[in-house]
Protein backbone atom coordinates (compact mmCIF):
# COMPACT_ATOMS: atom_id res chain seq x y z
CA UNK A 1 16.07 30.08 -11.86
CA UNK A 2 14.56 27.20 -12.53
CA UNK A 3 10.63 26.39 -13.50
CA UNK A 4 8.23 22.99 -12.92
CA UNK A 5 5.43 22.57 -14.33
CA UNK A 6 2.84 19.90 -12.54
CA UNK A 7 0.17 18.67 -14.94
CA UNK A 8 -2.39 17.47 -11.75
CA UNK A 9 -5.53 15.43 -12.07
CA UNK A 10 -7.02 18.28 -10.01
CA UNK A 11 -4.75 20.94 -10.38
CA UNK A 12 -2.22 22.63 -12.74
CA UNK A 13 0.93 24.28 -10.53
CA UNK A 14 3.68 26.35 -11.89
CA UNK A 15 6.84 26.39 -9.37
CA UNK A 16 9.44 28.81 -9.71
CA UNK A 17 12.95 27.57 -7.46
CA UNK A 18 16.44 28.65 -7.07
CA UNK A 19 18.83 26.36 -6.83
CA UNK A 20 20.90 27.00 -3.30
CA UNK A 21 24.11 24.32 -2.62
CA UNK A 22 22.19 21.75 -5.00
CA UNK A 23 18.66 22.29 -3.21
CA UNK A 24 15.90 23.76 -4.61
CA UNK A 25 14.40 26.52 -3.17
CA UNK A 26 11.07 27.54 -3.98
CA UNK A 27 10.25 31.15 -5.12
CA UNK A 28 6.98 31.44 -6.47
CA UNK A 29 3.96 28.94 -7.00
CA UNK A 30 1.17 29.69 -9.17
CA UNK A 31 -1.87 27.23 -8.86
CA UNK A 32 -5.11 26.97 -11.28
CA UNK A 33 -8.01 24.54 -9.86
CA UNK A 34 -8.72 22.84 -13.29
CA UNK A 35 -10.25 19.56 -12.46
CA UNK A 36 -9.16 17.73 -15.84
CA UNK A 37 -10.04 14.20 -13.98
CA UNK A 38 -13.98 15.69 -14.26
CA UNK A 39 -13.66 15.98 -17.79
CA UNK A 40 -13.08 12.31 -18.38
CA UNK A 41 -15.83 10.72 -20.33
CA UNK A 42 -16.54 6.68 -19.89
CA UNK A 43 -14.09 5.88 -22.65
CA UNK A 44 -11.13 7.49 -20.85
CA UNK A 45 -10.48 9.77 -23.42
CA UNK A 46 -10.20 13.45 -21.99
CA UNK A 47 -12.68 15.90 -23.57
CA UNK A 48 -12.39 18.42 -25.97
CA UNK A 49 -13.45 21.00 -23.05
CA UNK A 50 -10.82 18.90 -20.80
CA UNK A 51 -7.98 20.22 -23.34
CA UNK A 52 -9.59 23.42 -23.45
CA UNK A 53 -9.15 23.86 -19.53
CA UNK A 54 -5.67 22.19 -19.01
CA UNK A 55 -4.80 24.55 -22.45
CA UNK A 56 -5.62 27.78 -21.07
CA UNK A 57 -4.02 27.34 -17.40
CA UNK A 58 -0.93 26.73 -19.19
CA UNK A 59 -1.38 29.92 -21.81
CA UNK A 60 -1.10 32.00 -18.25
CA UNK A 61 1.59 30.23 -17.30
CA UNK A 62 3.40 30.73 -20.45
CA UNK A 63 3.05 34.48 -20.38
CA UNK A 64 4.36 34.29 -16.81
CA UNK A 65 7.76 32.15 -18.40
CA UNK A 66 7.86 34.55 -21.27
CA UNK A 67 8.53 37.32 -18.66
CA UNK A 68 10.32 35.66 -16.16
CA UNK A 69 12.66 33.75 -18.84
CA UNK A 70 13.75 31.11 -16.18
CA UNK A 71 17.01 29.19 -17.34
CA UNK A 72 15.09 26.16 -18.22
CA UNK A 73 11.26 24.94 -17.85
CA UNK A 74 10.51 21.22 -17.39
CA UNK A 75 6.66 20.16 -17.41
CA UNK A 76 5.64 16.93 -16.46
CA UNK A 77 1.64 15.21 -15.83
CA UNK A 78 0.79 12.51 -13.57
CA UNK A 79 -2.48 10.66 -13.75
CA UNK A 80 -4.45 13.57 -15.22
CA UNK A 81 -2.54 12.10 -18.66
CA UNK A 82 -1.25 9.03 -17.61
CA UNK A 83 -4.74 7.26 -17.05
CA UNK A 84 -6.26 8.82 -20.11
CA UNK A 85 -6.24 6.94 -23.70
CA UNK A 86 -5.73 10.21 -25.99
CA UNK A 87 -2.44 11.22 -23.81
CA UNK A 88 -0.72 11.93 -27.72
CA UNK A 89 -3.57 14.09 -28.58
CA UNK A 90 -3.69 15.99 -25.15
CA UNK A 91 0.59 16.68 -25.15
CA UNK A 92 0.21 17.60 -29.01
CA UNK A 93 -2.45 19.95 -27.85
CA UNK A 94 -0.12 21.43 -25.20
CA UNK A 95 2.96 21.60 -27.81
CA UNK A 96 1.42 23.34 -30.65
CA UNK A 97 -0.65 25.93 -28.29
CA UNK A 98 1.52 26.44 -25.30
CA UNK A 99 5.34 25.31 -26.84
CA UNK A 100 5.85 23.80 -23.84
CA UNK A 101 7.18 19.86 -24.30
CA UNK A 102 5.37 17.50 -21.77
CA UNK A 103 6.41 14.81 -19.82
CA UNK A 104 3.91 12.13 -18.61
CA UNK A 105 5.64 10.49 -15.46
CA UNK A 106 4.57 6.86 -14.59
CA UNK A 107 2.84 5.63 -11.45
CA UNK A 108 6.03 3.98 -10.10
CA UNK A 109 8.25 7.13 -11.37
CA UNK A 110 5.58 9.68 -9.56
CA UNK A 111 5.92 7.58 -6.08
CA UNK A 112 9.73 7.49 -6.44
CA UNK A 113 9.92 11.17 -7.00
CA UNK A 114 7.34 12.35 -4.20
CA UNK A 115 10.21 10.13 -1.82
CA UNK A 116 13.21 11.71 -3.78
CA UNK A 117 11.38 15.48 -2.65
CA UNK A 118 10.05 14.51 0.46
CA UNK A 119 13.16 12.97 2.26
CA UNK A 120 15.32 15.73 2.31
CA UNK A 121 12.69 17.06 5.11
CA UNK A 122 11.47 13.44 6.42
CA UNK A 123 11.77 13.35 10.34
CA UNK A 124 12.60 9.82 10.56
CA UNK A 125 14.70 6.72 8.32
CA UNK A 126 11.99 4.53 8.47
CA UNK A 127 8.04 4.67 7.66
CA UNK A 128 5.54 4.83 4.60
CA UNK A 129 5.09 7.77 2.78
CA UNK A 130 1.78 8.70 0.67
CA UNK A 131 0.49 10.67 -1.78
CA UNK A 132 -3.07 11.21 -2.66
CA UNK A 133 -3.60 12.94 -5.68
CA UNK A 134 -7.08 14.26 -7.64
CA UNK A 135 -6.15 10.49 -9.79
CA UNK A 136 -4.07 8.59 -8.27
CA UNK A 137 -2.74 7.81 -4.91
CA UNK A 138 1.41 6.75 -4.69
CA UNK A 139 2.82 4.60 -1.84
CA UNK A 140 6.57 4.56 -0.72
CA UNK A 141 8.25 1.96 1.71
CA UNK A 142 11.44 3.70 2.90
CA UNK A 143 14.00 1.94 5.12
CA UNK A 144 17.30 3.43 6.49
CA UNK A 145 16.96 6.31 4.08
CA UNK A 146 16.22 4.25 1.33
CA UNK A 147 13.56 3.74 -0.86
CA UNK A 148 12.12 -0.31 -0.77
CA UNK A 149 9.23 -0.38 -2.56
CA UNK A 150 6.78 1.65 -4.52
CA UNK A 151 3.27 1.81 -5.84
CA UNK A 152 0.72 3.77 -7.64
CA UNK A 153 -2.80 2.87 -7.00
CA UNK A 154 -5.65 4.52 -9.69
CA UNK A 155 -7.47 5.84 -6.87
CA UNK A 156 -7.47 10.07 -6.23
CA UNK A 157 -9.43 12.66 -4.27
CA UNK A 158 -11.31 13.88 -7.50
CA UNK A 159 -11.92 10.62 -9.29
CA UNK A 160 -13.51 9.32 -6.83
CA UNK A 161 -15.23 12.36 -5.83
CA UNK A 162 -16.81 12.16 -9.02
CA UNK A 163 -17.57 8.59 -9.24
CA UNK A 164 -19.52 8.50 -6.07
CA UNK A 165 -20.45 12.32 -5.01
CA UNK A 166 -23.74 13.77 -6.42
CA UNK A 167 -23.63 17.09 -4.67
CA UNK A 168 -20.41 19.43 -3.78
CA UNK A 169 -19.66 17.60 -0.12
CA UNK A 170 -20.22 14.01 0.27
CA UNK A 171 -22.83 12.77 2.77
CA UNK A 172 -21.98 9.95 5.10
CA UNK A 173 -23.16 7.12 2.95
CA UNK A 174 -21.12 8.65 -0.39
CA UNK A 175 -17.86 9.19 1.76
CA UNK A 176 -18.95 5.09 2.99
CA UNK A 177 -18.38 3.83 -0.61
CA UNK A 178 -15.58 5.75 -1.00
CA UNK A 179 -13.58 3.90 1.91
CA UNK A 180 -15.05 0.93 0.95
CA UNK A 181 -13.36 1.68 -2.41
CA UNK A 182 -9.98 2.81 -1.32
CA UNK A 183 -9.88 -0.41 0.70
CA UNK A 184 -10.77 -2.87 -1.99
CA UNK A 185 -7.77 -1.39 -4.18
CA UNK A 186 -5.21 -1.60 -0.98
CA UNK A 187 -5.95 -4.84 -0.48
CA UNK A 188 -5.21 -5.99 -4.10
CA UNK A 189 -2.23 -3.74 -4.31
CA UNK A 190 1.43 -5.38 -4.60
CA UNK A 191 3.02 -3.55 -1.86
CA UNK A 192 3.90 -5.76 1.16
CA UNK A 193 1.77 -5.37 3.96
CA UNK A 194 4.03 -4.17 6.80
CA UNK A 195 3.00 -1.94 9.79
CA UNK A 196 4.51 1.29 10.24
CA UNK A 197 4.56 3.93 12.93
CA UNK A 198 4.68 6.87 11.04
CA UNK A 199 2.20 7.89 7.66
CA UNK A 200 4.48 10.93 6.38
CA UNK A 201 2.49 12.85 3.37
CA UNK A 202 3.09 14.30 0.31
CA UNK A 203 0.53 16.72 -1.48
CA UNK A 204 -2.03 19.21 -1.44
CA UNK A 205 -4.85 16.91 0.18
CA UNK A 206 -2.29 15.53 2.92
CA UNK A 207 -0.88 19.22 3.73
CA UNK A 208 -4.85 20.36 3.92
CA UNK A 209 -5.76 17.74 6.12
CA UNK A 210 -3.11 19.23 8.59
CA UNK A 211 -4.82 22.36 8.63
CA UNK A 212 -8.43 21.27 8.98
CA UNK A 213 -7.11 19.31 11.94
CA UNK A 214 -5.77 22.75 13.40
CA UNK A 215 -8.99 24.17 12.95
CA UNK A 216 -10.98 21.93 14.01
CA UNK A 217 -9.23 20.54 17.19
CA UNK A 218 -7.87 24.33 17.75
CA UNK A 219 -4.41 23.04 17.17
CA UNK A 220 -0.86 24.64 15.95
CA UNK A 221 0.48 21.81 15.25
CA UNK A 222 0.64 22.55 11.30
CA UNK A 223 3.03 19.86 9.08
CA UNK A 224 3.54 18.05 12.66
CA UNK A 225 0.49 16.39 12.02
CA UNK A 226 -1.88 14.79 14.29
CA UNK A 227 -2.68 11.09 15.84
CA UNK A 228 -4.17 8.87 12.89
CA UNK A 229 -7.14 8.26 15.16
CA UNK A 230 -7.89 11.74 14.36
CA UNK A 231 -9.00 10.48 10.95
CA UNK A 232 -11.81 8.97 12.23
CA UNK A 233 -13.12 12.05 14.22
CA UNK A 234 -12.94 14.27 11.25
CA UNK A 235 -14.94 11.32 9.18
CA UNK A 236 -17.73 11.40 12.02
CA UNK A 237 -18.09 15.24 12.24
CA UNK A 238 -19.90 14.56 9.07
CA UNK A 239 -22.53 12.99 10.43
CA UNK A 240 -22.95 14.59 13.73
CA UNK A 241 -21.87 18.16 13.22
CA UNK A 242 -21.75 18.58 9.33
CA UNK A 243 -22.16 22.23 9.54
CA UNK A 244 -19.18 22.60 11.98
CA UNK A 245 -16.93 20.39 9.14
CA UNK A 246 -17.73 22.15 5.87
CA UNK A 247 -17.60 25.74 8.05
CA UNK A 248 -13.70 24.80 8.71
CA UNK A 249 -13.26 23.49 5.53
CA UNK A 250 -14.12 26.53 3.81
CA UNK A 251 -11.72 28.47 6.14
CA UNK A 252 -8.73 26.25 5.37
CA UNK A 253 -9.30 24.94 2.02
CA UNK A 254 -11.99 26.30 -0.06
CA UNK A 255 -10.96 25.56 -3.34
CA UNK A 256 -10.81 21.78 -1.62
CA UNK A 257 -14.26 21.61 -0.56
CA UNK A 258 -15.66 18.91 -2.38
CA UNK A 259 -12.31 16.83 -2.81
CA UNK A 260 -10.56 17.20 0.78
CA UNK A 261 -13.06 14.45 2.73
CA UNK A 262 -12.64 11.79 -0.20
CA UNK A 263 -9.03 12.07 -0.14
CA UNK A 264 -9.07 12.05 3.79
CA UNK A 265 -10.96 8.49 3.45
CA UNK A 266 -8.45 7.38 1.36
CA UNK A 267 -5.89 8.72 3.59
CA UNK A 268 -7.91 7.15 6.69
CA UNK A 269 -7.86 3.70 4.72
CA UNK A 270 -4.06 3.85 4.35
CA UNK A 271 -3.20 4.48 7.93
CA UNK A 272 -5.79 1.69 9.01
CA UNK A 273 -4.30 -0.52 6.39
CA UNK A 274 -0.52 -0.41 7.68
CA UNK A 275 -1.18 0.31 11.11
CA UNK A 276 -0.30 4.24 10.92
CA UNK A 277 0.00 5.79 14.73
CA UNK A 278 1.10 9.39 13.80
CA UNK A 279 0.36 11.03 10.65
CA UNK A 280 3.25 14.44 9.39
CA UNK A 281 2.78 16.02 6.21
CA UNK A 282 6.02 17.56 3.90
CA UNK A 283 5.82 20.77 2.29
CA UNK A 284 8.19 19.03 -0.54
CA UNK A 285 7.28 16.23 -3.22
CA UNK A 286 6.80 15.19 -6.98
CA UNK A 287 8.08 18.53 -8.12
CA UNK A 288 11.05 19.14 -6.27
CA UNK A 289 12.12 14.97 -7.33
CA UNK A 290 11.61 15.58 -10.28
CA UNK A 291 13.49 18.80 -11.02
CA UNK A 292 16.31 17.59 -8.82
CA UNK A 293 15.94 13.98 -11.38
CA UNK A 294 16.28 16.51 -14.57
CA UNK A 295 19.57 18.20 -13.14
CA UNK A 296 20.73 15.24 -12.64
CA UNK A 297 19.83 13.85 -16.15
CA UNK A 298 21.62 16.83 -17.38
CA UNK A 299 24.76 16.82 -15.11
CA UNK A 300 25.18 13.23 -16.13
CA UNK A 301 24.63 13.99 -19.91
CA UNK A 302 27.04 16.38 -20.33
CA UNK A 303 29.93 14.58 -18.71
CA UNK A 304 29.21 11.72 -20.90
CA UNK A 305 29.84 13.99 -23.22
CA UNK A 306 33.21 15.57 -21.91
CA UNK A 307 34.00 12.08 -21.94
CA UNK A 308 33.78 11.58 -25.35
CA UNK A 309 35.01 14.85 -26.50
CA UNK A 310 37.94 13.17 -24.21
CA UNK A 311 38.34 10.00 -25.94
CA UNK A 312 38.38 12.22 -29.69
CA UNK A 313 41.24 14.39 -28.57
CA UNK A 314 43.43 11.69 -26.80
């Protein structure tokens, strides 16, 4: 057994998988809403209380390893560290506290990995693939099967909840200046602007968006997804039936209450960026790409080193 470790801008995820024919299959997955991208202070240094928080999720995890003994654990943070200035301080932190050796992922390497998880359950060759995260959101090009170009934009549900949000659910101006936002940073992005069909989507806020579109539209339609024009309705409900919204949103996703609409306008300014018809969410990503990358690493590693041990005795 196998264990991942997701260091999130919004939250911290332990992932327990068995490996079945060279496919990961999941067995457990322990979640703790920390928030870390709140504790960011103007500077972008990530607060003493920050460390505290991302500290003591990671203490309960430990005790959960220490039990479990999995063969090997593999941590790894995305923009909650990446996008901070004390990163050193903050994986020292982790180290000497938690013994647990930390891995901070870049922008490109995150979007690569969510398409390396995703695809093994992707329901078409071709499309654009997205991840919106609590501080960053990734884009994916994929072609034929195949990757063609990636991107990480500094944009997430949280961040930007925070930047713009003075109460716990937006109100129709905030969520506004959060599309306006989103929009301003796709249009400066260096991904090629081509249309595609299908928006597939990695990721707690694109998997909740699924089910707040069940709810509200009295749907079963789950992962299948929904018609990106849907976006738009479930933007307006704010404004003319806000009760009805945050009601279904504490149904499906309470713990997402005051980040799921922000990352839905960024989601809603992706599909109206490249032309999205039909949106599908994955129930794989970043963490299964990345511990399928580290067996890999490690498979690769050690025939190097038959190789060698080779050359010596020949």
């Amino acid at each position: 057994m196998y264990a991942v470790i997701d260091i999130g801008s919004n939250t911290i995820r332990l992932v327990l998988y068995q490996m079945e024919d060279g496919e990961p299959q999941q067995m457990l997955n322990s979640k703790r809403s920390v928030g870390l991208a709140g504790y960011v202070d103007r500077a972008q240094r990530l607060s003493p209380k920050g460390i505290e928080k991302a500290v003591e999720a990671l203490q309960g995890f430990r005790q959960i390893l220490d039990s479990i003994q999995p063969r090997q654990t593999f941590a790894f943070a995305t923009a909650s560290l990446r996008n901070v200035v004390n990163t050193q301080q903050v994986v020292q932190a982790i180290r000497k506290a938690c013994g647990l050796e930390v891995r901070v992922i870049t922008g490109k390497e995150e979007a690569l990995l969510d398409y390396a998880g995703a695809m093994r359950a992707l329901p078409t060759q071709s499309g654009l693939l997205v991840d919106i995260g609590g501080g960053s959101t990734e884009l994916v090009r994929f072609r034929d099967g195949q990757a063609q170009g990636a991107c990480s934009l500094p944009m997430g549900s949280l961040n930007l909840y925070t930047r713009y949000v003075r109460d716990v659910v937006p109100t129709p101006q905030e969520l506004k200046a959060i599309s306006r936002h989103a929009c301003a940073l796709l249009q400066e992005a260096d991904f090629p602007l081509e249309e595609s069909a299908l928006l597939y989507g990695v990721g707690g806020t694109c998997r909740a968006s699924c089910g707040l579109s069940d709810e509200l539209f009295d749907e079963q339609s789950g992962y299948a997804g929904y018609p990106c024009k849907r976006l738009k309705q479930m933007r307006r409900l704010l404004k003319q039936d806000r009760r009805r919204l945050i009601s279904a949103m504490i149904r499906t996703e309470p713990d997402r209450l005051h980040t799921l609409l922000p990352g839905l306008a960024i989601l809603e300014a992706v599909a109206r960026r490249y032309g999205c018809v039909r949106f599908a969410a994955s129930p794989y990503g970043v963490r299964e790409g990345y511990l399928l990358r580290m067996l890999a690493e490690q498979a690769g590693e050690e025939k190097q080193s038959e190789r060698g041990e080779g050359a010596e005795h020949g």
